[in-house]
C-alpha atoms as a PDB file:
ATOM      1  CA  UNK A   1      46.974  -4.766  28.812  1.00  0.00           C
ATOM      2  CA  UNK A   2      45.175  -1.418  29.800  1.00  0.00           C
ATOM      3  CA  UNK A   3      45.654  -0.541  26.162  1.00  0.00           C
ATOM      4  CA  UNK A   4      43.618  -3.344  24.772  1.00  0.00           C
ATOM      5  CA  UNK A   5      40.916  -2.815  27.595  1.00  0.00           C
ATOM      6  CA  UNK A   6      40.989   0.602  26.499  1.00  0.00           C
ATOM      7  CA  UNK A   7      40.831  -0.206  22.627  1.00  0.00           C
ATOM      8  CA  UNK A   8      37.916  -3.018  23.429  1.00  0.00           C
ATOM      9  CA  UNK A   9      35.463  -0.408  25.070  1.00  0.00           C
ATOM     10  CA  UNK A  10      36.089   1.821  22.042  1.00  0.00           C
ATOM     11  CA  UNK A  11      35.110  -0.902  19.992  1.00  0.00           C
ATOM     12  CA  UNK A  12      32.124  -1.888  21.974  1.00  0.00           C
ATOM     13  CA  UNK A  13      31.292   1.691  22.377  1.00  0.00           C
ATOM     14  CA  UNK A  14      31.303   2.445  18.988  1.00  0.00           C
ATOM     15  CA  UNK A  15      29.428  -0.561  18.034  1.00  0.00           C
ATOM     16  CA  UNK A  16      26.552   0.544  20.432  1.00  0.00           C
ATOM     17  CA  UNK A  17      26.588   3.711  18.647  1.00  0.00           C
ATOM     18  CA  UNK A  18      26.058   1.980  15.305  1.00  0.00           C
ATOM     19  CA  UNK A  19      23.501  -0.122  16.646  1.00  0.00           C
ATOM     20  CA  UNK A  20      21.850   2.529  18.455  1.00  0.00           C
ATOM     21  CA  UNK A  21      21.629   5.051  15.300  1.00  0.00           C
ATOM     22  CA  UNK A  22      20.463   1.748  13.074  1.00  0.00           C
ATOM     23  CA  UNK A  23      17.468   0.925  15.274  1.00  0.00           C
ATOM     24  CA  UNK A  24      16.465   4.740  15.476  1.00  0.00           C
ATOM     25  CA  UNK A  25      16.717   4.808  11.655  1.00  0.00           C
ATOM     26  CA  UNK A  26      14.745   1.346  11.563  1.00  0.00           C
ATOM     27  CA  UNK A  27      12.122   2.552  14.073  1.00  0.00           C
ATOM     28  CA  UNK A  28      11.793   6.032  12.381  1.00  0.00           C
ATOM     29  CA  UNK A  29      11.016   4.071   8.787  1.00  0.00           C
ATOM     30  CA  UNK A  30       8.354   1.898  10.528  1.00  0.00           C
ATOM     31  CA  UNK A  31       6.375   4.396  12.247  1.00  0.00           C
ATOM     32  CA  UNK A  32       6.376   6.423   8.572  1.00  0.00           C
ATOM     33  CA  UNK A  33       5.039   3.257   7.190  1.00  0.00           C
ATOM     34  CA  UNK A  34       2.604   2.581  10.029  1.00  0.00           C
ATOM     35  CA  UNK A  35       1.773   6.129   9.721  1.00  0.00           C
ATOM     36  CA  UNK A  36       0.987   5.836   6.590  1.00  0.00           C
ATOM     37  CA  UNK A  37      -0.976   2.500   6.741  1.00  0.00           C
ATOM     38  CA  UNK A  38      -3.016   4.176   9.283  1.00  0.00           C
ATOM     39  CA  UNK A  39      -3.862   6.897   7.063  1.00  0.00           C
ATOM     40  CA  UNK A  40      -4.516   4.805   3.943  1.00  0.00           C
ATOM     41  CA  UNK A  41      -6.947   2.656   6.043  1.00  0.00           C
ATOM     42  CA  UNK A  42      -8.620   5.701   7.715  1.00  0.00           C
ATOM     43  CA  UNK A  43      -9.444   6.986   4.034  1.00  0.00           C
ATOM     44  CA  UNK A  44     -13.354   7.201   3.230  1.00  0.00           C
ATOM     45  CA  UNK A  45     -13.867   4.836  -0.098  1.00  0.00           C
ATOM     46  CA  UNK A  46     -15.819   7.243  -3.057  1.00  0.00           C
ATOM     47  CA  UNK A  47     -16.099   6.904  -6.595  1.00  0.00           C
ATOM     48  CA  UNK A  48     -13.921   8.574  -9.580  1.00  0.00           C
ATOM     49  CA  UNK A  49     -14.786   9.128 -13.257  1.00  0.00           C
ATOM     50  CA  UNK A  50     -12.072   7.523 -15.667  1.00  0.00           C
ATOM     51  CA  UNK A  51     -10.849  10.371 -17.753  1.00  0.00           C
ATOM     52  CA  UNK A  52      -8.205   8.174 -20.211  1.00  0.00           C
ATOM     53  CA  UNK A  53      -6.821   4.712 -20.163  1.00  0.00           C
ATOM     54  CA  UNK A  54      -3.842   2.776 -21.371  1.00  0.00           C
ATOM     55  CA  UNK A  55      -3.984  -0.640 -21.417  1.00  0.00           C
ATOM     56  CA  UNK A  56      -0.751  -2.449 -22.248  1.00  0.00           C
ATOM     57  CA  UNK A  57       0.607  -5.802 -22.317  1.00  0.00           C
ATOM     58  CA  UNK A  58       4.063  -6.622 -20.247  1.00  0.00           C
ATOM     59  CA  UNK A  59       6.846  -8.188 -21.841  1.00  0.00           C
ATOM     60  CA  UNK A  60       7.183 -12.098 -21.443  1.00  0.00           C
ATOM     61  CA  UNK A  61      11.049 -11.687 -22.171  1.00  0.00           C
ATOM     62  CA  UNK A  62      11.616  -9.816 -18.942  1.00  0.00           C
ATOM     63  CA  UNK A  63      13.014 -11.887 -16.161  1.00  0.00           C
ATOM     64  CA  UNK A  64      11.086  -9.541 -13.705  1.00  0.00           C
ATOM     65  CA  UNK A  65       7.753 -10.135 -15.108  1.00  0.00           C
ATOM     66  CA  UNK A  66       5.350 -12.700 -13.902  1.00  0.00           C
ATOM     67  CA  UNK A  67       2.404 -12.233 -15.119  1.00  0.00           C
ATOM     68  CA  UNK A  68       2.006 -11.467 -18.873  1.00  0.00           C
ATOM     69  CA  UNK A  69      -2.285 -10.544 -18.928  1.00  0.00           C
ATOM     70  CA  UNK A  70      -3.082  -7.127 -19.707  1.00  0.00           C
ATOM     71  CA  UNK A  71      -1.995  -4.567 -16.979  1.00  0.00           C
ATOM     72  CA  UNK A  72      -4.084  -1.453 -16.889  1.00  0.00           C
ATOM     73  CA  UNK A  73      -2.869   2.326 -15.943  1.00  0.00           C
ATOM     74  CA  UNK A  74      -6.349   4.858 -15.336  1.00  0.00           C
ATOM     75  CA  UNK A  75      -6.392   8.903 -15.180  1.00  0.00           C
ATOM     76  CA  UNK A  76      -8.873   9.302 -12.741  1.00  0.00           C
ATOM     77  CA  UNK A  77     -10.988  12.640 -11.806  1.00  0.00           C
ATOM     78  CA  UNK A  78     -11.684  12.780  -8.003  1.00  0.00           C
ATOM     79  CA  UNK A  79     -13.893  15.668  -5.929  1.00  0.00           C
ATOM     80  CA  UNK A  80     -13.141  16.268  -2.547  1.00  0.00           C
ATOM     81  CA  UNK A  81     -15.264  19.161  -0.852  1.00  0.00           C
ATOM     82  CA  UNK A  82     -16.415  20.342  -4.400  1.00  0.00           C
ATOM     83  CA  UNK A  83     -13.276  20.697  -5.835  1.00  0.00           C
ATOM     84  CA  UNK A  84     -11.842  18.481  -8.534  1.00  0.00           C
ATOM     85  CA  UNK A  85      -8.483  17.533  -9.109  1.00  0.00           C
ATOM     86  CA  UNK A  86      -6.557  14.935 -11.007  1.00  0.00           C
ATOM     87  CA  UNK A  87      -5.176  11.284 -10.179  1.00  0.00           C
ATOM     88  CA  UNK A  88      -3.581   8.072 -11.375  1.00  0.00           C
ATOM     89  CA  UNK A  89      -4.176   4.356 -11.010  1.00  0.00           C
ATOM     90  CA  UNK A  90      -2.168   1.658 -11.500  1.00  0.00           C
ATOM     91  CA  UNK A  91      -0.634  -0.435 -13.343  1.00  0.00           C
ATOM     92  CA  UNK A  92      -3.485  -2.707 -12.419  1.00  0.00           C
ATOM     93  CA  UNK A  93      -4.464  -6.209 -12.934  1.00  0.00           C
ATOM     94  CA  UNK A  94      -7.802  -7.769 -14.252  1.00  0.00           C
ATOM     95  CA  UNK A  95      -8.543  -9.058 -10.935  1.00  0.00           C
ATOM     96  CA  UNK A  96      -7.846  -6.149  -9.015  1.00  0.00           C
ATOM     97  CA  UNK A  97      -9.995  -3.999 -11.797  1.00  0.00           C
ATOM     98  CA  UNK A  98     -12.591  -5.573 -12.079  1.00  0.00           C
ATOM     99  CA  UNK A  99     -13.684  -5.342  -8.579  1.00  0.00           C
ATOM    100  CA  UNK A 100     -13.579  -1.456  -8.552  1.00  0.00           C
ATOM    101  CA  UNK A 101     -15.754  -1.477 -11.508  1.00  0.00           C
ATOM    102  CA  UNK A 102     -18.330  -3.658  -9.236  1.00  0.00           C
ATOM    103  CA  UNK A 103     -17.927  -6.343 -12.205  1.00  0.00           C
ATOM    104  CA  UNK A 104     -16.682 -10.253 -11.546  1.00  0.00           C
ATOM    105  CA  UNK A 105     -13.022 -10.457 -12.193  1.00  0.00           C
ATOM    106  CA  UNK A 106     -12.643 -13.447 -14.404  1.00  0.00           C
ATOM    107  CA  UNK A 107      -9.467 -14.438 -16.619  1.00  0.00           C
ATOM    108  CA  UNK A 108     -10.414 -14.491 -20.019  1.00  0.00           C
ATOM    109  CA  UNK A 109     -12.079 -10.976 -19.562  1.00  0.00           C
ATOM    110  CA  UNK A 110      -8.572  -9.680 -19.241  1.00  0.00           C
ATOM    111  CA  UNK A 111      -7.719 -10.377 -23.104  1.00  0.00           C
ATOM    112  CA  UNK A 112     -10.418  -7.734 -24.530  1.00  0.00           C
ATOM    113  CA  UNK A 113      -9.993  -6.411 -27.940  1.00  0.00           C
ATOM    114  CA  UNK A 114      -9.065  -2.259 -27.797  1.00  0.00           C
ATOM    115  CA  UNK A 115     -12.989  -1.996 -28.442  1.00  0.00           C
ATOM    116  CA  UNK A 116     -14.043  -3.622 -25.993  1.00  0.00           C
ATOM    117  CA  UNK A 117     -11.489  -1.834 -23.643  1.00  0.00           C
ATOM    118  CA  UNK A 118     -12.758   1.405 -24.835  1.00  0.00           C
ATOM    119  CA  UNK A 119     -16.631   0.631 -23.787  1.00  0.00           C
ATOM    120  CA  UNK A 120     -15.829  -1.029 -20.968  1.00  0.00           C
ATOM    121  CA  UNK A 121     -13.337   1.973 -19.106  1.00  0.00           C
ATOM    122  CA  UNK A 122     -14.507   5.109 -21.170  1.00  0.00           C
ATOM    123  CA  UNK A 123     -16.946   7.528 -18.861  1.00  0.00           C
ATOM    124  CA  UNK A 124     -17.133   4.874 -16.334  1.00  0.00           C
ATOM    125  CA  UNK A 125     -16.777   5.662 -12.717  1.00  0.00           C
ATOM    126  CA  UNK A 126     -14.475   3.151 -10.711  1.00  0.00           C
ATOM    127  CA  UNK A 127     -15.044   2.256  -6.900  1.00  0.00           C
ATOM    128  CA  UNK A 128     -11.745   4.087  -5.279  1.00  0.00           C
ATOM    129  CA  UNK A 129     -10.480   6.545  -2.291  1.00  0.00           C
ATOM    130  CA  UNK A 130      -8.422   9.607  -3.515  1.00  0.00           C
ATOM    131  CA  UNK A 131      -6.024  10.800  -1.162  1.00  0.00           C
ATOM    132  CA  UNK A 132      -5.963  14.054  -2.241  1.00  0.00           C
ATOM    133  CA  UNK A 133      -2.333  15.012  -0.262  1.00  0.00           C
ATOM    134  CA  UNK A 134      -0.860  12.790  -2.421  1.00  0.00           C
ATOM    135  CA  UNK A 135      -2.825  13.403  -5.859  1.00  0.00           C
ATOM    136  CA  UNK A 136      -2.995   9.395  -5.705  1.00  0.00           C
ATOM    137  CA  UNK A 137      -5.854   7.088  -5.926  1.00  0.00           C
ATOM    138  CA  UNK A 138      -5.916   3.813  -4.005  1.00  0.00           C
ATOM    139  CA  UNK A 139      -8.468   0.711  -4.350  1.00  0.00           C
ATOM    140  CA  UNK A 140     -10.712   0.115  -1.652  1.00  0.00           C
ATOM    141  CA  UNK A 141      -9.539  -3.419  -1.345  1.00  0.00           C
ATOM    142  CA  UNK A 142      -6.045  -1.887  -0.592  1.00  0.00           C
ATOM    143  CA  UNK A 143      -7.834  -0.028   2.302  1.00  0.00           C
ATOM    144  CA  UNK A 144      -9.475  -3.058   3.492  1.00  0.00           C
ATOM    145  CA  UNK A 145      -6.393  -5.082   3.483  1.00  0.00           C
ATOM    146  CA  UNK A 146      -4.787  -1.972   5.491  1.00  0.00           C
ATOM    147  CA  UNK A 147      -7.648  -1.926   7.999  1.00  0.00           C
ATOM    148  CA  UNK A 148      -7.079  -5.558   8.608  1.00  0.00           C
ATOM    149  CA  UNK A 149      -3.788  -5.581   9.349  1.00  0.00           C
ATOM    150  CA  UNK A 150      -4.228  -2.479  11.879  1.00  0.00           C
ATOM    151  CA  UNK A 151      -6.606  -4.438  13.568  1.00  0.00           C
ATOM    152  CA  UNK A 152      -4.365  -7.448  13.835  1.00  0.00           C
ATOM    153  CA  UNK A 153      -1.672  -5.246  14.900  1.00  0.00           C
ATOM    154  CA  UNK A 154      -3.628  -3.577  17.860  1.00  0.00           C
ATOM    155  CA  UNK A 155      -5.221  -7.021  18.837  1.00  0.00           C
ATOM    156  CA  UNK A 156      -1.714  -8.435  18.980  1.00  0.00           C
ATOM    157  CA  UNK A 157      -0.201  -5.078  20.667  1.00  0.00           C
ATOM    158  CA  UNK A 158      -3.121  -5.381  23.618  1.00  0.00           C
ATOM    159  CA  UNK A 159      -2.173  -9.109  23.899  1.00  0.00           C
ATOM    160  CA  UNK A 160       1.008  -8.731  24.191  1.00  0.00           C
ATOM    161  CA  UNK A 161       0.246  -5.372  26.962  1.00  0.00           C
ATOM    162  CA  UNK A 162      -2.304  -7.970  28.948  1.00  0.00           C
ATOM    163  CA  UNK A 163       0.157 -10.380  29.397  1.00  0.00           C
ATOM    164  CA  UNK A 164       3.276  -8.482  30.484  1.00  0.00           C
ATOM    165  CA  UNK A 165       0.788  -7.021  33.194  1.00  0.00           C
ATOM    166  CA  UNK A 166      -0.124 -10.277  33.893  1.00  0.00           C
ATOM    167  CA  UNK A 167       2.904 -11.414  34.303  1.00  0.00           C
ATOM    168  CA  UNK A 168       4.216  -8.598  36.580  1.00  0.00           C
ATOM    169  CA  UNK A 169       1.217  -9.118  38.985  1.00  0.00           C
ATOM    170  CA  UNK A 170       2.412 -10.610  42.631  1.00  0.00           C
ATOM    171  CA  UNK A 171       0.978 -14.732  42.410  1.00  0.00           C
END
């Protein structure tokens, strides 16, 4: 009987363990994201000159596509403090494009011959941040959507402070 007491708390024990080095691991990957998010939305929105283009057309056989417009991937040149480095964009969609090129997305615009592709990205500057740490470019309505959710998250944080401390006042 001792045996199986014994065997039990092992169990449990080792089981706590698990648990305990799974929510550590859990907690570590969302503060990294957080982290991140809070970095992404603290970025200051500039503009970047489209060096080259590739616009290309996803499969309709693939089972993991859903949309089947035009996606398009951008080579972008940022400055940051006077100096000028290199970054990437996409693949984006029409209506997420269109936006950062301060033009009205619309859904026929997305099936432009190559020629019209060519005038409309070549030499044009496109509304973006560059996070320069990560050579990567990110559209302001990404930041936006990142500075909204913050702001939900520390509205919903201070509620959720207010009324524990509420709650632990004497009646």
């Amino acid at each position: 009987m001792i045996v199986l007491f014994i065997v039990l708390g092992g169990l449990l024990w080792l089981i706590s363990l698990l648990l305990f080095a799974f929510s550590a691991w859990a907690s570590y990957k969302l503060m990294r994201l957080l982290w991140g998010k809070i970095r992404r939305a603290l970025l200051r929105p500039g503009t970047a000159q489209i060096t080259s283009y590739e616009v290309f057309t996803p499969d309709p056989e693939d089972i993991h596509v859903q949309d089947t417009r035009p996606q398009i991937r951008l080579e972008l040149d940022c400055e940051r403090h006077g100096q000028r480095f290199q970054v990437s964009l996409g693949p984006l969609t029409c209506e997420e494009l269109f936006p950062a090129l301060d033009l009205p997305a619309h859904h026929i615009a997305c099936w432009l011959s190559d020629e019209d592709w060519r005038q409309l990205l070549e030499k044009r500057w496109v509304t973006i941040a560059c996070d320069w740490r990560l050579r990567k470019a990110i559209l302001t309505s990404q930041i936006r959507n990142d500075r909204r959710l913050l702001l939900i998250s520390f509205l919903s944080l201070s509620l959720f402070a207010l009324t524990v401390t509420l709650s632990l006042l004497p009646h």
